[in-house]
PDB file of N, CA and C in Angstrom:
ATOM      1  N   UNK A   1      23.736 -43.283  50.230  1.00  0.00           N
ATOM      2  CA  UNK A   1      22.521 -42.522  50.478  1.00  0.00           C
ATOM      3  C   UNK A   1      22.362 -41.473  49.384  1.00  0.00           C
ATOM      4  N   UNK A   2      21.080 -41.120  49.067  1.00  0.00           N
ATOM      5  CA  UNK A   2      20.995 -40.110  47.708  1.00  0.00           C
ATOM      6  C   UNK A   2      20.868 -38.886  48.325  1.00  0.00           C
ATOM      7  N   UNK A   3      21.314 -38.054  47.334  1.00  0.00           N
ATOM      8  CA  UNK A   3      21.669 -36.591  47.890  1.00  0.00           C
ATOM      9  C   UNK A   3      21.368 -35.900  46.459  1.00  0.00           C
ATOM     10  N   UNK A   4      20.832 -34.286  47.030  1.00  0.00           N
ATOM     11  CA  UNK A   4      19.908 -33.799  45.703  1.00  0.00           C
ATOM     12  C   UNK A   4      21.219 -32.165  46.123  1.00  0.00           C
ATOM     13  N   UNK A   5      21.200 -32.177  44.838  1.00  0.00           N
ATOM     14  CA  UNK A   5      21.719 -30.326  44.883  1.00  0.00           C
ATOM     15  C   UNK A   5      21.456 -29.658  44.007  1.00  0.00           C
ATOM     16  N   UNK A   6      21.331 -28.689  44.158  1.00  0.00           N
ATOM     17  CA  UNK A   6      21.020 -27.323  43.219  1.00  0.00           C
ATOM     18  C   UNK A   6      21.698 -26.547  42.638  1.00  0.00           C
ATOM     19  N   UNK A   7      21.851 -26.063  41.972  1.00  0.00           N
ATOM     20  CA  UNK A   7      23.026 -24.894  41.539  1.00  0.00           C
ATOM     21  C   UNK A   7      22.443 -23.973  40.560  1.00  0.00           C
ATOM     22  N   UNK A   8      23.094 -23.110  39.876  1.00  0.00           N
ATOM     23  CA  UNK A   8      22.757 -22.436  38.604  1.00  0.00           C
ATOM     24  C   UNK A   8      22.122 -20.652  39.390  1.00  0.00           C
ATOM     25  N   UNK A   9      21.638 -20.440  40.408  1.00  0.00           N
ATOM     26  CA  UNK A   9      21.648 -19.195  41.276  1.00  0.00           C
ATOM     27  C   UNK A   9      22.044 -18.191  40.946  1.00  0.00           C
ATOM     28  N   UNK A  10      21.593 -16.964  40.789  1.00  0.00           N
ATOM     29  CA  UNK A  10      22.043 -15.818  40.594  1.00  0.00           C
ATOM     30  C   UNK A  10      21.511 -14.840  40.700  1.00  0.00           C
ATOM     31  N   UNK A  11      22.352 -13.456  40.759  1.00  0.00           N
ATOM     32  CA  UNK A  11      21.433 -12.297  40.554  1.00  0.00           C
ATOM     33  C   UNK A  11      21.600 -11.584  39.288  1.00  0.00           C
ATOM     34  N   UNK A  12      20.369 -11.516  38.742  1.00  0.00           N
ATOM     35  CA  UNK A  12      19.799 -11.153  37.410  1.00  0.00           C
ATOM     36  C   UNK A  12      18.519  -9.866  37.561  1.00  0.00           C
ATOM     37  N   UNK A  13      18.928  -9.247  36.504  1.00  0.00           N
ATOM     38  CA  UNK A  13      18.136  -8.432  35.839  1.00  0.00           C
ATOM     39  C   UNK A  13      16.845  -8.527  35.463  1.00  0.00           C
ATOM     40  N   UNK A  14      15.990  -7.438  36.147  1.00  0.00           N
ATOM     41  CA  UNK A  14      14.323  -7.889  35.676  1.00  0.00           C
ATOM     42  C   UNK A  14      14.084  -7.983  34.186  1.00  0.00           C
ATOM     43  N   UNK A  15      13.622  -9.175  33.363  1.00  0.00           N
ATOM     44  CA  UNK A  15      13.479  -9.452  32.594  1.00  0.00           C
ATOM     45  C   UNK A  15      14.447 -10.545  31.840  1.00  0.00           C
ATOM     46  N   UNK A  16      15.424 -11.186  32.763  1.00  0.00           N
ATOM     47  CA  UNK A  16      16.492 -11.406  32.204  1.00  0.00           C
ATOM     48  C   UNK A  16      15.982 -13.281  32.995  1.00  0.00           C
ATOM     49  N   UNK A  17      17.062 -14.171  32.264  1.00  0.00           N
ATOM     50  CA  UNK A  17      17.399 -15.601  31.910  1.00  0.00           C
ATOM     51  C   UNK A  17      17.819 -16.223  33.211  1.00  0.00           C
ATOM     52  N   UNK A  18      17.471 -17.278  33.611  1.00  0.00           N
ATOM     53  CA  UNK A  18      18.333 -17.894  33.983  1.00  0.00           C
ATOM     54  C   UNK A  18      17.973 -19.314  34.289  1.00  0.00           C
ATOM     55  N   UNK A  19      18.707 -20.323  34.486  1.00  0.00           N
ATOM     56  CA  UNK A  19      18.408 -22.115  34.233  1.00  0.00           C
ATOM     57  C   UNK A  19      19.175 -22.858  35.972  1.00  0.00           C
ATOM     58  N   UNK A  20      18.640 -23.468  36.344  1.00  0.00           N
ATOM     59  CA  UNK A  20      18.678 -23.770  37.470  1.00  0.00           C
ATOM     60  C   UNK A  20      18.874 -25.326  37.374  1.00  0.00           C
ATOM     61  N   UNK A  21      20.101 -25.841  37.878  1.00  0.00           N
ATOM     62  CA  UNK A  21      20.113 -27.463  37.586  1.00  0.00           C
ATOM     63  C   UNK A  21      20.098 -27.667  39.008  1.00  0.00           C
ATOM     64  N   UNK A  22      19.357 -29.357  39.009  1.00  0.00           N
ATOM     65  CA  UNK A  22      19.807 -30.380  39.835  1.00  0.00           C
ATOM     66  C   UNK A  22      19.528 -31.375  40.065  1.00  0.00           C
ATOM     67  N   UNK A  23      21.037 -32.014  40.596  1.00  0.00           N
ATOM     68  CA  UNK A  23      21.273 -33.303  40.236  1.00  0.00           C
ATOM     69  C   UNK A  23      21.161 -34.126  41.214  1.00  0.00           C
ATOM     70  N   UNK A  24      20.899 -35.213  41.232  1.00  0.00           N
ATOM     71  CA  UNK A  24      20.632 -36.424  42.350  1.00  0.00           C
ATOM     72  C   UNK A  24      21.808 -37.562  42.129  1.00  0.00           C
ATOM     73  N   UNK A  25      22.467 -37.872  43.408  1.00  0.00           N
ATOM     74  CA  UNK A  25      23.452 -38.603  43.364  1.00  0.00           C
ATOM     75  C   UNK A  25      23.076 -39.849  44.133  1.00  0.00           C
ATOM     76  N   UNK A  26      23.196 -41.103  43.952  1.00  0.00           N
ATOM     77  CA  UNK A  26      23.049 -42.390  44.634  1.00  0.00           C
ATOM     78  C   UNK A  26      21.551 -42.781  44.196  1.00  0.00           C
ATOM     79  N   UNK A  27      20.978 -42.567  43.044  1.00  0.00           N
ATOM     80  CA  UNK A  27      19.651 -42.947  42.860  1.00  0.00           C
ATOM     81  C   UNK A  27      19.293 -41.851  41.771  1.00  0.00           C
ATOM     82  N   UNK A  28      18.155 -42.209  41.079  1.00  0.00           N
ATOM     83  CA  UNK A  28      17.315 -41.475  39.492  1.00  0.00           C
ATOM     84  C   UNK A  28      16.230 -41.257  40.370  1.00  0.00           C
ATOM     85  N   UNK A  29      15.728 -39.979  39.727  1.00  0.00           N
ATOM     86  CA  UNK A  29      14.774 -38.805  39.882  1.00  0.00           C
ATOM     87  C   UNK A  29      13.646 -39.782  39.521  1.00  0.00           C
ATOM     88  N   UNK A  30      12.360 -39.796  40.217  1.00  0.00           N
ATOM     89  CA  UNK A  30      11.593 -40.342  39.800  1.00  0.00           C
ATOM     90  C   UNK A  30      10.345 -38.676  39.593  1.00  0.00           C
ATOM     91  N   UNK A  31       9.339 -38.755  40.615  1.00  0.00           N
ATOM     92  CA  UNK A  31       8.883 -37.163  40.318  1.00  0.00           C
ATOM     93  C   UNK A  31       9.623 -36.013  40.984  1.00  0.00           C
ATOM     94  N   UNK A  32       9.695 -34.637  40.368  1.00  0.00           N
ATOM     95  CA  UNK A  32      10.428 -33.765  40.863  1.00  0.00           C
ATOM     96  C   UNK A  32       9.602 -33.007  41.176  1.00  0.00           C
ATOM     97  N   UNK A  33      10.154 -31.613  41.851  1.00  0.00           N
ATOM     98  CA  UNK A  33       9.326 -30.682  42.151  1.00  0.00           C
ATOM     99  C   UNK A  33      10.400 -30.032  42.382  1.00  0.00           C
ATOM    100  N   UNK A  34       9.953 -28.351  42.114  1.00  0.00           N
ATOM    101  CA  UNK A  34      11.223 -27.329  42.159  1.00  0.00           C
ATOM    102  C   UNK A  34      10.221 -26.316  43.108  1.00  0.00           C
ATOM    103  N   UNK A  35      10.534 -26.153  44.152  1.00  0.00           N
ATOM    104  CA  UNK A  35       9.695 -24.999  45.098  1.00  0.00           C
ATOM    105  C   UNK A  35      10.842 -23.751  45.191  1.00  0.00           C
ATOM    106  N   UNK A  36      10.236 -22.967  45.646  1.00  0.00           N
ATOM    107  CA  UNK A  36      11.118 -21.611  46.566  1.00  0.00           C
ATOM    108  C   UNK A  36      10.551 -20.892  47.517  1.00  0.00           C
ATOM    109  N   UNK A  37      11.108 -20.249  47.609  1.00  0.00           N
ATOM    110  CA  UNK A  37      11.166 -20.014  49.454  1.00  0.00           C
ATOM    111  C   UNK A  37      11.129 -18.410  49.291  1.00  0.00           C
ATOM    112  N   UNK A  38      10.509 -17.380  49.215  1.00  0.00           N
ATOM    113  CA  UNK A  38      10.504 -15.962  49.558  1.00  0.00           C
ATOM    114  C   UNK A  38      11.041 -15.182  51.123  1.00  0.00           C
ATOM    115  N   UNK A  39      11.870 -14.053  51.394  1.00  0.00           N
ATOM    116  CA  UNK A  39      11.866 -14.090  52.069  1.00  0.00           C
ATOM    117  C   UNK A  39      10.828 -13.576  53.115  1.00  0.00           C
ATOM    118  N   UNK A  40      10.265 -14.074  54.232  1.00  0.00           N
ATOM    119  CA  UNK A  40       9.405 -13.816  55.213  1.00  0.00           C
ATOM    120  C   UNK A  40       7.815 -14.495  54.404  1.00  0.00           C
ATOM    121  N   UNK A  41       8.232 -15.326  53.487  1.00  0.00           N
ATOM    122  CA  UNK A  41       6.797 -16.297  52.902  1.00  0.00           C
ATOM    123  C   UNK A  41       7.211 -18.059  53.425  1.00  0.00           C
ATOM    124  N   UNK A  42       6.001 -18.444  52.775  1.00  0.00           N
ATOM    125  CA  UNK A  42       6.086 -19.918  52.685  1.00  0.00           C
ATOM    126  C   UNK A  42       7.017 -20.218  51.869  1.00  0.00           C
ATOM    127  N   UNK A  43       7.099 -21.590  51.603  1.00  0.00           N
ATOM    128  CA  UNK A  43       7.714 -22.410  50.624  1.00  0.00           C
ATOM    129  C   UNK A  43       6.263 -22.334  50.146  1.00  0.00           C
ATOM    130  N   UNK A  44       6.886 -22.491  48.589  1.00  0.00           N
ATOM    131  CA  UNK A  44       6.007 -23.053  47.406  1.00  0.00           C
ATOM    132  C   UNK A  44       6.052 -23.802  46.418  1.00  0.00           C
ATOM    133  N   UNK A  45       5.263 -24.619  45.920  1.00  0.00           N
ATOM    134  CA  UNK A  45       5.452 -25.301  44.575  1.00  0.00           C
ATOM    135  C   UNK A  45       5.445 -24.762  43.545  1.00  0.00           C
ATOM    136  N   UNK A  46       6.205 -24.921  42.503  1.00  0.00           N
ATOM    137  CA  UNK A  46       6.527 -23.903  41.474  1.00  0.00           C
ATOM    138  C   UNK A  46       6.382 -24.833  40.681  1.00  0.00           C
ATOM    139  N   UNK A  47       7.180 -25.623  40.238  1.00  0.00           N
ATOM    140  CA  UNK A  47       6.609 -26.683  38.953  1.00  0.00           C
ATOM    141  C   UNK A  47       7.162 -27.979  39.631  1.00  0.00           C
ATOM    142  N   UNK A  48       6.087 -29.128  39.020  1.00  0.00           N
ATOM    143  CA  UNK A  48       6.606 -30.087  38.988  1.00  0.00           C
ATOM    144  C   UNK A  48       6.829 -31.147  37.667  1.00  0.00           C
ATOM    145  N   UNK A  49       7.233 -32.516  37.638  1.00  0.00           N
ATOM    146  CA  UNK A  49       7.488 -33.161  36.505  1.00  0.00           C
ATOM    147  C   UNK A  49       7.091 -34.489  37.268  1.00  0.00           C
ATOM    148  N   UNK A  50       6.088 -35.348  36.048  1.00  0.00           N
ATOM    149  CA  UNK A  50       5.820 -36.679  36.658  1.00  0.00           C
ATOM    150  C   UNK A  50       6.837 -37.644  35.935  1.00  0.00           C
ATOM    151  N   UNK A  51       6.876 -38.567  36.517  1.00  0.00           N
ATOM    152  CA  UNK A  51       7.580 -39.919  36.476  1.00  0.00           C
ATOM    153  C   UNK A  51       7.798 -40.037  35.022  1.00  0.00           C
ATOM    154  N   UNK A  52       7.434 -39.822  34.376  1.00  0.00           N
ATOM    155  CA  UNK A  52       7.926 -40.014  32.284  1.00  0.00           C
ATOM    156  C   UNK A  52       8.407 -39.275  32.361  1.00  0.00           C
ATOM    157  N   UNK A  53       8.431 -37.567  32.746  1.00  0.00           N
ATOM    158  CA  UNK A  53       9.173 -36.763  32.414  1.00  0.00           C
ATOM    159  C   UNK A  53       8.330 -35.306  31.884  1.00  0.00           C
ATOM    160  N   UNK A  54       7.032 -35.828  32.052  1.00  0.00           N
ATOM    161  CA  UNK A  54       6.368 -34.809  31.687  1.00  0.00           C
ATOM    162  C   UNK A  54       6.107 -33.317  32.805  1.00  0.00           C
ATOM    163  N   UNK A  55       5.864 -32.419  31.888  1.00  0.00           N
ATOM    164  CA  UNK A  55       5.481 -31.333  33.283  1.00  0.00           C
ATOM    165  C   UNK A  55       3.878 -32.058  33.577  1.00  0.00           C
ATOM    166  N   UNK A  56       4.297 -31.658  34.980  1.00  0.00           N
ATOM    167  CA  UNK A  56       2.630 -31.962  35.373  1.00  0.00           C
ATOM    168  C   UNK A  56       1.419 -30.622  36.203  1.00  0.00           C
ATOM    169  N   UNK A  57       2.562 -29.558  36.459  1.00  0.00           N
ATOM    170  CA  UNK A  57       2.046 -28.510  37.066  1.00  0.00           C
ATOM    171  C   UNK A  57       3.217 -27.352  37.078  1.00  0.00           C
ATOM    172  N   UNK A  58       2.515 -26.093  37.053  1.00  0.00           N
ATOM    173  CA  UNK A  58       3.377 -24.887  37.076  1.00  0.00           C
ATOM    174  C   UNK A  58       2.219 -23.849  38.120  1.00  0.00           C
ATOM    175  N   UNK A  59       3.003 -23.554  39.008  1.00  0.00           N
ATOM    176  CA  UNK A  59       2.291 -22.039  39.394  1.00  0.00           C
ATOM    177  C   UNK A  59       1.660 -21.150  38.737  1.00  0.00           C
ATOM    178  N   UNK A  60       0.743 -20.592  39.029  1.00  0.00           N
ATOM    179  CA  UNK A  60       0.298 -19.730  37.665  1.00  0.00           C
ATOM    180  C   UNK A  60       1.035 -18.391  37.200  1.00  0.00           C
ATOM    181  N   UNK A  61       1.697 -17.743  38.353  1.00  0.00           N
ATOM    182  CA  UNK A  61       2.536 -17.007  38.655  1.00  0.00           C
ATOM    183  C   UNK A  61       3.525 -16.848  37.291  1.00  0.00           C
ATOM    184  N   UNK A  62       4.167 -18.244  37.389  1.00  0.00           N
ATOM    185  CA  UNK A  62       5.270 -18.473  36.548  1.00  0.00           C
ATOM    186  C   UNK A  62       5.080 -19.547  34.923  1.00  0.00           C
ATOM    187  N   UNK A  63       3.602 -19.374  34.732  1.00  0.00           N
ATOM    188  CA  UNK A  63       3.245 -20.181  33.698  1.00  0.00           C
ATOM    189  C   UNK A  63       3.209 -19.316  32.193  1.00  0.00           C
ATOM    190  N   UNK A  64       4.238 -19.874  31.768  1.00  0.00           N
ATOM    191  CA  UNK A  64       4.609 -19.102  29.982  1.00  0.00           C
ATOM    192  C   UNK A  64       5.754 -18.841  30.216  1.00  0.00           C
ATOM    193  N   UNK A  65       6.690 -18.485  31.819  1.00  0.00           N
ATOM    194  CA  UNK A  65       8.146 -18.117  32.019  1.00  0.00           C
ATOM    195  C   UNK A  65       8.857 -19.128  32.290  1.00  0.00           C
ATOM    196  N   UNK A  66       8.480 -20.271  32.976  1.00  0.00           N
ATOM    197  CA  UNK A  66       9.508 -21.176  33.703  1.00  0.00           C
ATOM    198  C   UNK A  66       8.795 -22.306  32.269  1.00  0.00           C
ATOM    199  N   UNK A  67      10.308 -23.221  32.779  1.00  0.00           N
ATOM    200  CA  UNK A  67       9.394 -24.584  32.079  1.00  0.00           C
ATOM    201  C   UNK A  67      10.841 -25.972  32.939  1.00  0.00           C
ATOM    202  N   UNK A  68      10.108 -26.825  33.326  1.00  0.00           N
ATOM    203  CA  UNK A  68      11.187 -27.537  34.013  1.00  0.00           C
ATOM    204  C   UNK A  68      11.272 -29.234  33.361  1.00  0.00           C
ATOM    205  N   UNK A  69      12.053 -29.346  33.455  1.00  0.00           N
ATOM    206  CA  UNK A  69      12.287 -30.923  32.308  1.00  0.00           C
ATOM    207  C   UNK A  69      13.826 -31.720  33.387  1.00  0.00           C
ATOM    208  N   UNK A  70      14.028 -32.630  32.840  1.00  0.00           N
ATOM    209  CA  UNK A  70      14.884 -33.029  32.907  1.00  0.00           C
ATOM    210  C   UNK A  70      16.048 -34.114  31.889  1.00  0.00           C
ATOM    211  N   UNK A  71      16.966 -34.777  32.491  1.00  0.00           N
ATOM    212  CA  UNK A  71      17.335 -35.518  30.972  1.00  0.00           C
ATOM    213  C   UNK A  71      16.897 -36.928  30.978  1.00  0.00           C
ATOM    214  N   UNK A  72      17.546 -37.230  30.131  1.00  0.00           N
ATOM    215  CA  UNK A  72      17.107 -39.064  30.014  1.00  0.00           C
ATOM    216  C   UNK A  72      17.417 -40.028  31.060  1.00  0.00           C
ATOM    217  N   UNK A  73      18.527 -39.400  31.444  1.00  0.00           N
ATOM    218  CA  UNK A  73      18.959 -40.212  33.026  1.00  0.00           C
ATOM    219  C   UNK A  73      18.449 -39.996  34.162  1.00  0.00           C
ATOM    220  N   UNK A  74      17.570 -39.028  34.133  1.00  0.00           N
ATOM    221  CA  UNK A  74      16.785 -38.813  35.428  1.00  0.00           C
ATOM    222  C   UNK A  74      17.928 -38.499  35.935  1.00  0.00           C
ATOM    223  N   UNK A  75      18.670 -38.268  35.952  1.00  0.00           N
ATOM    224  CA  UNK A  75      19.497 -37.661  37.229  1.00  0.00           C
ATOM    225  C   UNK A  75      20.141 -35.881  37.227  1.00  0.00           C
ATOM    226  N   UNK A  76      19.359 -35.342  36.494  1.00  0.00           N
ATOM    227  CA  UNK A  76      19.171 -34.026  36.508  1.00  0.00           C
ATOM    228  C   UNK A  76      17.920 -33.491  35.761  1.00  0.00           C
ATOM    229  N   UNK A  77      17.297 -32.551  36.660  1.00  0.00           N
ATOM    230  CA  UNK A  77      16.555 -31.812  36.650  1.00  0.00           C
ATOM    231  C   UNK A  77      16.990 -30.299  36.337  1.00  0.00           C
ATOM    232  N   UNK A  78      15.811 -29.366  35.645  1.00  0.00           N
ATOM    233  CA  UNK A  78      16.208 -27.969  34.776  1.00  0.00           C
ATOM    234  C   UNK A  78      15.038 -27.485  35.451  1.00  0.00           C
ATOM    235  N   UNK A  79      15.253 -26.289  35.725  1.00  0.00           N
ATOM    236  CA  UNK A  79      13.769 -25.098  35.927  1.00  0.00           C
ATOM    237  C   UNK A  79      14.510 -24.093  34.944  1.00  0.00           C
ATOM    238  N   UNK A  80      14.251 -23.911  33.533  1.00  0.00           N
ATOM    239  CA  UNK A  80      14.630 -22.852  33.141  1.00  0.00           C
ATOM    240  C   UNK A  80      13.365 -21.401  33.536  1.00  0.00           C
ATOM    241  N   UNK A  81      14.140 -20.356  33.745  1.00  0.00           N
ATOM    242  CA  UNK A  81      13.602 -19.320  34.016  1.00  0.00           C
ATOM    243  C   UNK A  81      13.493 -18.047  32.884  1.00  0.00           C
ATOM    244  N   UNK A  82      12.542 -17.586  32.402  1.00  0.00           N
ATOM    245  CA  UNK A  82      13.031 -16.254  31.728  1.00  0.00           C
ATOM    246  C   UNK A  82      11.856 -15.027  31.779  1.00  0.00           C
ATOM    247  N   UNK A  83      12.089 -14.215  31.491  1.00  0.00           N
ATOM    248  CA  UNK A  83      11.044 -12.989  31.896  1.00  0.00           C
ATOM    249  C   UNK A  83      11.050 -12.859  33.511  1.00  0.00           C
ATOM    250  N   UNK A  84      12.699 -12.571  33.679  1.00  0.00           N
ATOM    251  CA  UNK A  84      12.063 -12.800  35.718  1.00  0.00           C
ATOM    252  C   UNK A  84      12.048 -11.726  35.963  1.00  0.00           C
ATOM    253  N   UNK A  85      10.982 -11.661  37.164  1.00  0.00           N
ATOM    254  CA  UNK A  85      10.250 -10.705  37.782  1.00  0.00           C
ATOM    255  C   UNK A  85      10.759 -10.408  39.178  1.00  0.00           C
ATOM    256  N   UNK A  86      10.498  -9.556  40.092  1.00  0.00           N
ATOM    257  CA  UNK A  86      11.366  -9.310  41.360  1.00  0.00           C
ATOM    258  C   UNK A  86      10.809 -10.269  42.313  1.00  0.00           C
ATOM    259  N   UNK A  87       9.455 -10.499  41.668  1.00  0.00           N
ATOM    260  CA  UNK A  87       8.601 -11.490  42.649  1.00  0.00           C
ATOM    261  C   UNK A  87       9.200 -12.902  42.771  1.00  0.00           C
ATOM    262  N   UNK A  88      10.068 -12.986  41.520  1.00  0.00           N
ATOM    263  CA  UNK A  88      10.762 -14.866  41.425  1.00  0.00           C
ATOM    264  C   UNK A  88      11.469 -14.740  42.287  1.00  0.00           C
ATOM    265  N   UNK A  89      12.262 -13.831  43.224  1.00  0.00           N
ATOM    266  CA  UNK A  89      12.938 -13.515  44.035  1.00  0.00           C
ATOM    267  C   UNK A  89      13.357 -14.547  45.402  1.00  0.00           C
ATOM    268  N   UNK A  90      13.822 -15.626  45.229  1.00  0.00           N
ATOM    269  CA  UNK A  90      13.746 -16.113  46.680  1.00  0.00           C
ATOM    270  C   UNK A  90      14.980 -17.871  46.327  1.00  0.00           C
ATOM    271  N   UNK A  91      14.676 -18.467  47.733  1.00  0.00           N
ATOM    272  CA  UNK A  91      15.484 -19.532  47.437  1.00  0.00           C
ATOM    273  C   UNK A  91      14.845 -21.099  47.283  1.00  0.00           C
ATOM    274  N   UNK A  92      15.882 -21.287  45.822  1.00  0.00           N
ATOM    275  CA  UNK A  92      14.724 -22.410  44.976  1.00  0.00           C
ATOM    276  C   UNK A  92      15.200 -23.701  45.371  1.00  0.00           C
ATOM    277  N   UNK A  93      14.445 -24.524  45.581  1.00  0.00           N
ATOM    278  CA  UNK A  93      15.179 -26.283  46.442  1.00  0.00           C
ATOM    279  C   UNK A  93      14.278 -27.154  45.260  1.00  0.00           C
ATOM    280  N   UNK A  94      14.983 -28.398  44.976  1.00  0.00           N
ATOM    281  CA  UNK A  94      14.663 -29.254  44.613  1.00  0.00           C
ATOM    282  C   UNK A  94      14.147 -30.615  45.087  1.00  0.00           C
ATOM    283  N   UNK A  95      12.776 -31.213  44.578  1.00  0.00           N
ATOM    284  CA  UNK A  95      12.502 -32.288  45.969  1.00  0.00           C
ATOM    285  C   UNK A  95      11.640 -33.347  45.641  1.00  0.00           C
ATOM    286  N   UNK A  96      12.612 -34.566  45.586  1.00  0.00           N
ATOM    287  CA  UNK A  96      12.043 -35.633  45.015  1.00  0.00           C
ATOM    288  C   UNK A  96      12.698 -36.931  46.062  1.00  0.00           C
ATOM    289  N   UNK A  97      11.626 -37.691  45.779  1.00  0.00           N
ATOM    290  CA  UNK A  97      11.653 -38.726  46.711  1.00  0.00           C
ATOM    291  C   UNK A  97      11.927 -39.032  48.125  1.00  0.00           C
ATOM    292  N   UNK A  98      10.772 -37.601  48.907  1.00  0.00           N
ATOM    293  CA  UNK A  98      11.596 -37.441  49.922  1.00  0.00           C
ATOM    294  C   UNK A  98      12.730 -36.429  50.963  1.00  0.00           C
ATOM    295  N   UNK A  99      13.629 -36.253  49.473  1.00  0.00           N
ATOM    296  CA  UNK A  99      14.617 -35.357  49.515  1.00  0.00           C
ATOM    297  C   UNK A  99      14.661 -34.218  49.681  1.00  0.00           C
ATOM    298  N   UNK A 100      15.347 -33.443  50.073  1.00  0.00           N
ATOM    299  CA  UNK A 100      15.551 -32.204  49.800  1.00  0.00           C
ATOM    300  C   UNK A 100      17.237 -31.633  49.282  1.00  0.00           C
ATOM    301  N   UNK A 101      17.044 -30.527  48.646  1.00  0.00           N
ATOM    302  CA  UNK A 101      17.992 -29.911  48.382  1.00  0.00           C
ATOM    303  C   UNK A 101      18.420 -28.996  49.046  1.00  0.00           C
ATOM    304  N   UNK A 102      19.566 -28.649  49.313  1.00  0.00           N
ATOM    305  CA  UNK A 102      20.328 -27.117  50.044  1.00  0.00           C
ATOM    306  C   UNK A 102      19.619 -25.727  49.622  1.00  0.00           C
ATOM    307  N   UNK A 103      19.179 -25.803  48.405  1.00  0.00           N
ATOM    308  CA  UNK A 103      18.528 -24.314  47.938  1.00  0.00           C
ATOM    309  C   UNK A 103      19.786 -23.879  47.388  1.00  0.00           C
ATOM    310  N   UNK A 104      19.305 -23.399  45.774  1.00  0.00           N
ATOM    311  CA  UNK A 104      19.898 -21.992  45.325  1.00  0.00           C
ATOM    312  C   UNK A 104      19.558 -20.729  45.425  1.00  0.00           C
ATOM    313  N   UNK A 105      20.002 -20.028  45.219  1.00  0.00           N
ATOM    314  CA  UNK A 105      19.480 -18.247  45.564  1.00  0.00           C
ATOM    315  C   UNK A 105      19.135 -17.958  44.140  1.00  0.00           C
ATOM    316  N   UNK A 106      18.079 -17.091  43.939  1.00  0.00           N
ATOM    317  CA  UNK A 106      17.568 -16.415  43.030  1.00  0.00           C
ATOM    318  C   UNK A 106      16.990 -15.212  43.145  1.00  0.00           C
ATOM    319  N   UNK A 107      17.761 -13.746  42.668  1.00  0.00           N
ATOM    320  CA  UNK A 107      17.482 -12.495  43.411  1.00  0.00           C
ATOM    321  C   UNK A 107      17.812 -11.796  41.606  1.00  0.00           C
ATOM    322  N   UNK A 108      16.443 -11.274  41.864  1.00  0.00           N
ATOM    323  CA  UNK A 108      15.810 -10.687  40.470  1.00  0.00           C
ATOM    324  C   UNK A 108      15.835  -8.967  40.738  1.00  0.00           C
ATOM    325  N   UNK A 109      16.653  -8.186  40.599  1.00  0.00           N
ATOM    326  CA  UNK A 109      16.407  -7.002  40.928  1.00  0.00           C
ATOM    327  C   UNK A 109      17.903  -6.102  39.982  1.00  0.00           C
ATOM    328  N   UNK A 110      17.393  -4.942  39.773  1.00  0.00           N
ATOM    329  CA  UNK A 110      17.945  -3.938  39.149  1.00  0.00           C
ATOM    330  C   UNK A 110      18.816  -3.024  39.893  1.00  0.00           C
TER     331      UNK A 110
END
């Protein structure tokens, strides 16, 4: 059975880096999507990537900061992050085909 996880989480500094992997085990990434979760908000879509590999959408929120790709094997996915804001603040899941991921934490504060 395929199973998606996340990792790369942290707490960082406003204005500061960070890259978020994940990988799919028992099957290749076909479209992805990287959402997060605020606390006491919705889930949201944050970027996604279509089936070649292209981006196909970014939040506007996070458009010029994030950029999400993956590799040739489809079997990992990237949300790199930079210029983060307190607002990126929340927990990011990965979600393709179905799937879901456990969520990483991402807590942007000084």
């Amino acid at each position: 059975q395929a199973q998606i996880v996340e990792y790369g989480g942290a707490l960082v500094q406003p204005g500061g880096s960070l890259r978020l992997s994940c990988t799919i085990s028992g099957s290749a990434f076909e479209v992805i999507a990287w959402h997060r979760q605020a606390p006491g908000k919705e889930r949201e879509l944050v970027a996604s990537l279509d089936s070649g590999g292209h981006a196909s959408y970014y939040v506007a929120s996070v458009k010029g900061r994030f950029t999400i790709s993956r590799d040739d094997a489809r079997t990992t996915s990237y949300l790199q992050m930079s210029d983060l804001k307190p607002e990126d603040t929340g927990l990011y899941y990965c979600y393709s085909m179905n799937l879901w991921g456990q969520g990483t934490q991402v807590t942007v504060s000084s």
